[in-house]
PDB file of N, CA and C in Angstrom:
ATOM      1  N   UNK A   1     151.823  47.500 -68.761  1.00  0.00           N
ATOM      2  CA  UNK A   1     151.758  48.556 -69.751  1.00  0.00           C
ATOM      3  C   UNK A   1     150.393  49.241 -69.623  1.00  0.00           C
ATOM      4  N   UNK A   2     150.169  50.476 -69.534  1.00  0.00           N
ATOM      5  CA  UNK A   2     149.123  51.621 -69.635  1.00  0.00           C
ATOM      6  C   UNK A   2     148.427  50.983 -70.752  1.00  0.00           C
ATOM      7  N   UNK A   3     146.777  51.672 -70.525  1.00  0.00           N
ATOM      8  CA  UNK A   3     145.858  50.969 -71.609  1.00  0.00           C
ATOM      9  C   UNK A   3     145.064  52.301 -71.627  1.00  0.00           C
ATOM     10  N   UNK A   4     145.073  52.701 -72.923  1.00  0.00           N
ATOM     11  CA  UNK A   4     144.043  54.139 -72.853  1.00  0.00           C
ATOM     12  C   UNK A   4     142.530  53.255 -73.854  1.00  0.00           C
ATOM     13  N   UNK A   5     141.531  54.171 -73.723  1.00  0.00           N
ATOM     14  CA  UNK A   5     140.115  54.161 -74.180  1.00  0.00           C
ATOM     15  C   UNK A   5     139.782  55.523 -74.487  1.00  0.00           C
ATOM     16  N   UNK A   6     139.488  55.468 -75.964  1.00  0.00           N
ATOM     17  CA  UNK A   6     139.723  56.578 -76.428  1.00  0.00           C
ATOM     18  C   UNK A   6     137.823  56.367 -77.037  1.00  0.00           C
ATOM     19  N   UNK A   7     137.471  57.337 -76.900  1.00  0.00           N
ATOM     20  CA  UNK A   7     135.803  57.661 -76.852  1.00  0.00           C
ATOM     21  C   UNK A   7     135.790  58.708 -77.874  1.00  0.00           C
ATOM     22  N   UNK A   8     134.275  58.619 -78.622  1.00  0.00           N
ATOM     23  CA  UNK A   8     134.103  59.439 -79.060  1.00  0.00           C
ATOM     24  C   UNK A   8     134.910  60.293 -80.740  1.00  0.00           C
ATOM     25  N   UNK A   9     135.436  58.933 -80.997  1.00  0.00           N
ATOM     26  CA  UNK A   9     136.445  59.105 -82.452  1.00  0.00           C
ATOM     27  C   UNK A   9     134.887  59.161 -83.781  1.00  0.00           C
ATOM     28  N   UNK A  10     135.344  60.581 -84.286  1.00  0.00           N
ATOM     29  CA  UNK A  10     134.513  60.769 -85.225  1.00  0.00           C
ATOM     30  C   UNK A  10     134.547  59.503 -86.768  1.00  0.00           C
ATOM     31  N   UNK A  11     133.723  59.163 -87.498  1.00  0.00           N
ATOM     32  CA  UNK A  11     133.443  57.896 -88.091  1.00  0.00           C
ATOM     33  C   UNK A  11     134.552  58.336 -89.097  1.00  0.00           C
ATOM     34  N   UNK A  12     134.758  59.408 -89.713  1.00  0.00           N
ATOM     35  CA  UNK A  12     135.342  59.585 -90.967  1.00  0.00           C
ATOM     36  C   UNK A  12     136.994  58.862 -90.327  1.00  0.00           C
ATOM     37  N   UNK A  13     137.202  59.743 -89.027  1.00  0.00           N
ATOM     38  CA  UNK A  13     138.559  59.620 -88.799  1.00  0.00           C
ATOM     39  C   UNK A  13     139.112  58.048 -88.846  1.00  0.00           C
ATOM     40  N   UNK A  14     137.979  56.843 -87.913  1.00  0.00           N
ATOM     41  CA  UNK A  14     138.130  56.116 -87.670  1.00  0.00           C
ATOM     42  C   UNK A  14     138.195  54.967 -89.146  1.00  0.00           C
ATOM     43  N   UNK A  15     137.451  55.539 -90.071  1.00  0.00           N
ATOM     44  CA  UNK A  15     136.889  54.766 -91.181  1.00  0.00           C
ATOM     45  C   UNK A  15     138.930  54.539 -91.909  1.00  0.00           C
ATOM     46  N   UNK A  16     139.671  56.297 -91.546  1.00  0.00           N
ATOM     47  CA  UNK A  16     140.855  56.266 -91.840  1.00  0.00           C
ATOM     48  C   UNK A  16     142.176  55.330 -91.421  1.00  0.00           C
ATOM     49  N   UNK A  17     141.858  55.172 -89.720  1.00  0.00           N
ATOM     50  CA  UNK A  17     142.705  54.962 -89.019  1.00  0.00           C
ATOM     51  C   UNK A  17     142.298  53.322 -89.616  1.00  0.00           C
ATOM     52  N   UNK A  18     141.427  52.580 -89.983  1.00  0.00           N
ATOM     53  CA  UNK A  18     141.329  50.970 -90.359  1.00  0.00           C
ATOM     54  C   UNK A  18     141.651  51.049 -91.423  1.00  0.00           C
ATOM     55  N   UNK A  19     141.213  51.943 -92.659  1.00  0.00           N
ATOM     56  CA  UNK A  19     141.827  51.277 -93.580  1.00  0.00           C
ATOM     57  C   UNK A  19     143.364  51.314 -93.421  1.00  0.00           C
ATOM     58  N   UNK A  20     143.958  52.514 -92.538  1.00  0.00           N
ATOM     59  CA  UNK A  20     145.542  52.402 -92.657  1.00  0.00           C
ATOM     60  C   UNK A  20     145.724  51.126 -91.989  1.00  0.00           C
ATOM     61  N   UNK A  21     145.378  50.737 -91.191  1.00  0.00           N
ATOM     62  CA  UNK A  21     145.391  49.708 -90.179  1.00  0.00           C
ATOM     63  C   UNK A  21     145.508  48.087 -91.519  1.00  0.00           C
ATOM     64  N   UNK A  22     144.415  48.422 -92.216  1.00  0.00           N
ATOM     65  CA  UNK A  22     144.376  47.593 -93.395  1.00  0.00           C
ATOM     66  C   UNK A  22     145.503  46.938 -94.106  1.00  0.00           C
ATOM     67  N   UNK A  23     145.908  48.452 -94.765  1.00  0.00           N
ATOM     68  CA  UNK A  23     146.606  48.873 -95.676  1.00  0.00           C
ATOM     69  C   UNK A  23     148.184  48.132 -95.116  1.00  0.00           C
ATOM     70  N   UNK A  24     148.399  48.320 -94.000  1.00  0.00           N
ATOM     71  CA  UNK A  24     149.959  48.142 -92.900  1.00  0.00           C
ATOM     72  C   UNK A  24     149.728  46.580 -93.077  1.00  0.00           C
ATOM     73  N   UNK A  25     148.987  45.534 -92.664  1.00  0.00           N
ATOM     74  CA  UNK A  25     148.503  44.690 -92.193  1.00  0.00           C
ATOM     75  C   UNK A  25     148.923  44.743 -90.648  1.00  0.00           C
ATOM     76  N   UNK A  26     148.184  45.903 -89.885  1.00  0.00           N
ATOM     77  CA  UNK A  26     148.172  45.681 -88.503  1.00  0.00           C
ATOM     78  C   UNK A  26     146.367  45.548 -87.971  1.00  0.00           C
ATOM     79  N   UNK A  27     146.906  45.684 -86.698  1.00  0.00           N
ATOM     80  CA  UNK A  27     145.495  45.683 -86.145  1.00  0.00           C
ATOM     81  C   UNK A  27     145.193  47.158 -85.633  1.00  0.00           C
ATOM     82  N   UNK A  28     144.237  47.717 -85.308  1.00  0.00           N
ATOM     83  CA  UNK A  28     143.645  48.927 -85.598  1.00  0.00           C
ATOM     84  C   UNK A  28     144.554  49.315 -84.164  1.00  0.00           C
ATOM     85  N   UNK A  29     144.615  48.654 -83.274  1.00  0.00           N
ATOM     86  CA  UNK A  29     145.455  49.098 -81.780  1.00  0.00           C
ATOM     87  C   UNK A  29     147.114  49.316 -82.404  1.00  0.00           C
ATOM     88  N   UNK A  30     147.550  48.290 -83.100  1.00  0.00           N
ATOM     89  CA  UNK A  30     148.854  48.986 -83.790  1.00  0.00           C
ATOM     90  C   UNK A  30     148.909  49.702 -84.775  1.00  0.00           C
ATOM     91  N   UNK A  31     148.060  50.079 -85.357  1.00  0.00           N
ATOM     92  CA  UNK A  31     148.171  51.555 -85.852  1.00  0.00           C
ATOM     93  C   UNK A  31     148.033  52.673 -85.074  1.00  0.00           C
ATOM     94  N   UNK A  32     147.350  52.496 -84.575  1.00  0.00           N
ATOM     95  CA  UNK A  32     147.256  53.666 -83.454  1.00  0.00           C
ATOM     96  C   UNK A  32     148.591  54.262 -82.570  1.00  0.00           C
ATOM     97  N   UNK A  33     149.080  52.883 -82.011  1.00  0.00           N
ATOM     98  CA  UNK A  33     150.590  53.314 -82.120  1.00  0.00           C
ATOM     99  C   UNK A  33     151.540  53.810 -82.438  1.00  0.00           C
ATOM    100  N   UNK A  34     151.518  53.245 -83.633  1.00  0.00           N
ATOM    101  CA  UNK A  34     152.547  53.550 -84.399  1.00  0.00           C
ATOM    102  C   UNK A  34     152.295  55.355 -85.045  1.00  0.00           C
ATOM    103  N   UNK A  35     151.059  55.322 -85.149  1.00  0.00           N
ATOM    104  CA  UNK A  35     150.590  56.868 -85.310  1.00  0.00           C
ATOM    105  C   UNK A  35     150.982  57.700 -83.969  1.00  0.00           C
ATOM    106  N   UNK A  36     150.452  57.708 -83.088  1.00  0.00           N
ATOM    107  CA  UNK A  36     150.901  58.292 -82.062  1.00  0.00           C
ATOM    108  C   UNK A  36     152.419  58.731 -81.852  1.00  0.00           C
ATOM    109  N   UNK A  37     153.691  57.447 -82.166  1.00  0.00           N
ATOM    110  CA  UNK A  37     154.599  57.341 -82.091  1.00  0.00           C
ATOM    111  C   UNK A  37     155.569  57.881 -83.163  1.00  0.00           C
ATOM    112  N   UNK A  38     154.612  58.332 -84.005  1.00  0.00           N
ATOM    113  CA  UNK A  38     155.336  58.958 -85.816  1.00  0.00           C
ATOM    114  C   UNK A  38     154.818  60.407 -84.945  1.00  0.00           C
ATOM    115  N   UNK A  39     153.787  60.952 -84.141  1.00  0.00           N
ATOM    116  CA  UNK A  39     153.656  61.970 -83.489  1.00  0.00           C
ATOM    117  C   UNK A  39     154.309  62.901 -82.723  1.00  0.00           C
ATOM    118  N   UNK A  40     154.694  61.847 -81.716  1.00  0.00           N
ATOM    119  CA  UNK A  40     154.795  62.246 -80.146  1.00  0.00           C
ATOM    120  C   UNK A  40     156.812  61.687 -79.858  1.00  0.00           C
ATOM    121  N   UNK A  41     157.490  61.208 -81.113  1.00  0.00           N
ATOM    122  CA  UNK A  41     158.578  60.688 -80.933  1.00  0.00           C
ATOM    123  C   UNK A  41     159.267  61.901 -82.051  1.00  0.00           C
ATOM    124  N   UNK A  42     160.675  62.087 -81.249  1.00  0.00           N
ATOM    125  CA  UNK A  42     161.252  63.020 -81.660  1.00  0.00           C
ATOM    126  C   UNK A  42     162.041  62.796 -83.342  1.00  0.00           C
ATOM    127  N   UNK A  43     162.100  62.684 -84.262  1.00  0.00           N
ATOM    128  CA  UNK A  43     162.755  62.046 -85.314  1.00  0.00           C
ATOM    129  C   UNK A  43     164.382  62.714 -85.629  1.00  0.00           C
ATOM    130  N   UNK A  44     164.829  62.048 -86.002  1.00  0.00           N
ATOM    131  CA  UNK A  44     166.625  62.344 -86.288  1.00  0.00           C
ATOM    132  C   UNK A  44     166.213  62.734 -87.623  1.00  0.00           C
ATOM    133  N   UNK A  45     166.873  63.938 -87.887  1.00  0.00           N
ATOM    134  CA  UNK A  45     167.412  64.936 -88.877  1.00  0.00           C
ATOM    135  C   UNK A  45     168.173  64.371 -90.078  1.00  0.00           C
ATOM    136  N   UNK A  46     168.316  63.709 -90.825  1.00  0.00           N
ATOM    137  CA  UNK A  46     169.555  63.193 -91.789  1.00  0.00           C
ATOM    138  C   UNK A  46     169.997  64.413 -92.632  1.00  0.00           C
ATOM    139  N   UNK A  47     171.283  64.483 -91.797  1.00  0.00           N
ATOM    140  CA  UNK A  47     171.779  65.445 -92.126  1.00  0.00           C
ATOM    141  C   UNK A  47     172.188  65.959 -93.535  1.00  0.00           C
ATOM    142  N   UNK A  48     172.331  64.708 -94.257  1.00  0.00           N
ATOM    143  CA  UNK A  48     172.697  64.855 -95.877  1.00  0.00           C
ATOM    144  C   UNK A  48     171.516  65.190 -96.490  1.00  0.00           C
ATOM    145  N   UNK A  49     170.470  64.685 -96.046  1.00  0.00           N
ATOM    146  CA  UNK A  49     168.893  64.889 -96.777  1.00  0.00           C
ATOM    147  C   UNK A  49     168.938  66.284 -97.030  1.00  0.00           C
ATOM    148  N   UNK A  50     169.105  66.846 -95.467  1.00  0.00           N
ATOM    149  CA  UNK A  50     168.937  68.276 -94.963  1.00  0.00           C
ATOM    150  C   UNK A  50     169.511  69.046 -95.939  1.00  0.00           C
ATOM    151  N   UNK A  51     171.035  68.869 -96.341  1.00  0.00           N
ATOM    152  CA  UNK A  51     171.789  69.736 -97.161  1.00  0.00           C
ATOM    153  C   UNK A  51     171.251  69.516 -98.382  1.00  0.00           C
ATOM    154  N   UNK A  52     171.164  68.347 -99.487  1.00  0.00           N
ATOM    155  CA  UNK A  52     170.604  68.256-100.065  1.00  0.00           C
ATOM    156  C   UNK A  52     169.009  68.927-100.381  1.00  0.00           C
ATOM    157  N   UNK A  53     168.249  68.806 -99.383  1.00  0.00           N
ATOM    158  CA  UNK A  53     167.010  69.596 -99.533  1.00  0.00           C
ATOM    159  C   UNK A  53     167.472  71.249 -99.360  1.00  0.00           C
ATOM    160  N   UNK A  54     168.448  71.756 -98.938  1.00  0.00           N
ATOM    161  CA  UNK A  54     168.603  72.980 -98.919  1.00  0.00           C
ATOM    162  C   UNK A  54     169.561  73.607-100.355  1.00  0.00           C
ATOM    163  N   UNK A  55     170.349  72.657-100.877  1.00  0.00           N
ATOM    164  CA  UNK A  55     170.713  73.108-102.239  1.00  0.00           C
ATOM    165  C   UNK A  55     169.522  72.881-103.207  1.00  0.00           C
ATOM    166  N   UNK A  56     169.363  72.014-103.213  1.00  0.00           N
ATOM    167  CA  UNK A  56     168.101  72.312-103.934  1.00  0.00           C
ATOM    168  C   UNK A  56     167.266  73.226-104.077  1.00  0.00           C
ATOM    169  N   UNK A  57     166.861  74.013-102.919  1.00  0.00           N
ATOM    170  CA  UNK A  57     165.817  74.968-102.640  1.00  0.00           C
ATOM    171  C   UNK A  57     166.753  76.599-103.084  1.00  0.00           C
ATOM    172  N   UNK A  58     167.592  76.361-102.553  1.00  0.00           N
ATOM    173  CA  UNK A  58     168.893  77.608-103.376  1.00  0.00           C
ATOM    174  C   UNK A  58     168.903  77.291-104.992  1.00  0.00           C
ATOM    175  N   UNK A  59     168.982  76.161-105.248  1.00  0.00           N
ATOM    176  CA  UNK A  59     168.731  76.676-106.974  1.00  0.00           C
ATOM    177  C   UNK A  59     167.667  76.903-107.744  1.00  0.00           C
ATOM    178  N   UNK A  60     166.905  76.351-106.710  1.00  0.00           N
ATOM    179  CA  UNK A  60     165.229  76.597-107.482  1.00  0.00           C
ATOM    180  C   UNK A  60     165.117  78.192-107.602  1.00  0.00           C
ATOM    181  N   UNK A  61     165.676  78.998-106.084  1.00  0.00           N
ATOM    182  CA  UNK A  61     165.899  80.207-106.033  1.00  0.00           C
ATOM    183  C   UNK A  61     166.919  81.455-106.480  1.00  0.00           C
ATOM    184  N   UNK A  62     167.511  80.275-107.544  1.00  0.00           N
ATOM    185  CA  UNK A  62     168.726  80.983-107.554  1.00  0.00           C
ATOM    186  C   UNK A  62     168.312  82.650-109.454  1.00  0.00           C
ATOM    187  N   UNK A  63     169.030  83.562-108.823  1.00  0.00           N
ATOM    188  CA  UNK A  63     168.702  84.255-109.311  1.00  0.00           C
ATOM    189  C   UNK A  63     167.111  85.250-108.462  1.00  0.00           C
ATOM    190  N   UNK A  64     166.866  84.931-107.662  1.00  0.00           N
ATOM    191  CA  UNK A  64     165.737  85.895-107.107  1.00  0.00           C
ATOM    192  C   UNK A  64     166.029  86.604-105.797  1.00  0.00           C
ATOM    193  N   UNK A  65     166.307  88.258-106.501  1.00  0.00           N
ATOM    194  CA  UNK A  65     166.151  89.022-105.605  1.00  0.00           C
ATOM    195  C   UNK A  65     165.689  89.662-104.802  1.00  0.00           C
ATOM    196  N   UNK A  66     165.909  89.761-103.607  1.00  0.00           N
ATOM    197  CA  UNK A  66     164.659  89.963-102.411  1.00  0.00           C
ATOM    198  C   UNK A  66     165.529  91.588-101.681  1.00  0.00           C
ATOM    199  N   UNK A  67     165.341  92.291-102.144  1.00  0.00           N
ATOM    200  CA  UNK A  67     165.385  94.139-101.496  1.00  0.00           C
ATOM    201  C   UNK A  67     165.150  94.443-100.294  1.00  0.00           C
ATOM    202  N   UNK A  68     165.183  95.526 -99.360  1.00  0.00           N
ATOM    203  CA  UNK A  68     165.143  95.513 -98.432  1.00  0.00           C
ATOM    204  C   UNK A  68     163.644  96.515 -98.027  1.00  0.00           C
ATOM    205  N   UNK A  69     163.385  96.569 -99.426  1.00  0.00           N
ATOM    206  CA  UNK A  69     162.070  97.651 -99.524  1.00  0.00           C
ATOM    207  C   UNK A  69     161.138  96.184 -99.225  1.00  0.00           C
ATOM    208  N   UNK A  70     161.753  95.502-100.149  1.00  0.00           N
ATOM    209  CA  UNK A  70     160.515  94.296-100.054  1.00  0.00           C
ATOM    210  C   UNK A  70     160.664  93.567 -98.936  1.00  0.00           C
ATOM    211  N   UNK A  71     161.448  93.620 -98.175  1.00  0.00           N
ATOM    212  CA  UNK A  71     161.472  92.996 -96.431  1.00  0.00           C
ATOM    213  C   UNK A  71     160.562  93.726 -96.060  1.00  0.00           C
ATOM    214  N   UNK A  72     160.964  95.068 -96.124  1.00  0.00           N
ATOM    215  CA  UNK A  72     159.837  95.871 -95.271  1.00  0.00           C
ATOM    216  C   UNK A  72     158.787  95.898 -95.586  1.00  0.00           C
ATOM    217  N   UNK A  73     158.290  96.196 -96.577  1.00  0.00           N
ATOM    218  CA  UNK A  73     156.948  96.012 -97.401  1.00  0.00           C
ATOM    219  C   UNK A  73     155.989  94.469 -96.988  1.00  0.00           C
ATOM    220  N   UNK A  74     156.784  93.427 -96.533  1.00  0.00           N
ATOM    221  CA  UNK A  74     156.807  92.407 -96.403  1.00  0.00           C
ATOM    222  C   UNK A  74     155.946  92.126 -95.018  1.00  0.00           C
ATOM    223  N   UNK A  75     157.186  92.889 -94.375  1.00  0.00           N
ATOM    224  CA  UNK A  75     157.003  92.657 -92.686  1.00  0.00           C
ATOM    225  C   UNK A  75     155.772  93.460 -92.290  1.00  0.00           C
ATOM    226  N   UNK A  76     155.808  94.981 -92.823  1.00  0.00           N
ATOM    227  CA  UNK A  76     154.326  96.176 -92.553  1.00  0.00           C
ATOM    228  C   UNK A  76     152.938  94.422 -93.030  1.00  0.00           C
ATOM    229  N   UNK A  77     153.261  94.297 -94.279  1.00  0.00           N
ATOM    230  CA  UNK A  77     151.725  93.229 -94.113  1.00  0.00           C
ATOM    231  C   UNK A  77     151.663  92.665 -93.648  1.00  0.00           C
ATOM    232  N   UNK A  78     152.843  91.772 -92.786  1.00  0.00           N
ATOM    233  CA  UNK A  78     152.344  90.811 -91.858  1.00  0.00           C
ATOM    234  C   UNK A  78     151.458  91.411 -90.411  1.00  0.00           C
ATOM    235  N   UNK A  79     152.198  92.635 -90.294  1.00  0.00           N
ATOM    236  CA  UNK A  79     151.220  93.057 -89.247  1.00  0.00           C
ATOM    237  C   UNK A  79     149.977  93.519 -89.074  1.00  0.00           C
ATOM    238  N   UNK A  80     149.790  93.830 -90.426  1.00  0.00           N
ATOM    239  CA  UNK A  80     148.245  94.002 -90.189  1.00  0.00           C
ATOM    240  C   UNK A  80     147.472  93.385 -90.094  1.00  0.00           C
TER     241      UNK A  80
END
């Protein structure tokens, strides 16, 4: 298995990565992992969450109308 050496980790970050390390009861090399791997690993979608988080967000919105003046009006500020 590959072994990286990672240099130069600023104190605040590191002061973070132990206490999580702490906090898990791992060792500071398996947190690191497992961070990397909550990163760099693709995660599955739950699809019910998904719908659920999207009705939700429709009723929070429900009743608010959005015009097409205010698209445009919208879109002109983003470009500037």
């Amino acid at each position: 298995m590959p072994a990286i050496t990672v240099k130069n980790i600023p104190d605040t970050l590191y002061s973070q990565l132990k206490q999580s390390a702490e906090a898990n009861h791992r060792s500071i090399n398996s947190e690191l992992i497992v961070c990397l791997e909550k990163v760099l690993t693709p995660q599955k979608i739950d699809k019910n969450q998904l719908l659920m988080n999207a009705r939700t967000m429709r009723q929070k919105l429900k009743g608010l109308k959005v015009t097409e003046e205010d698209l445009t009006y919208a879109k002109a500020e983003g470009r500037e």
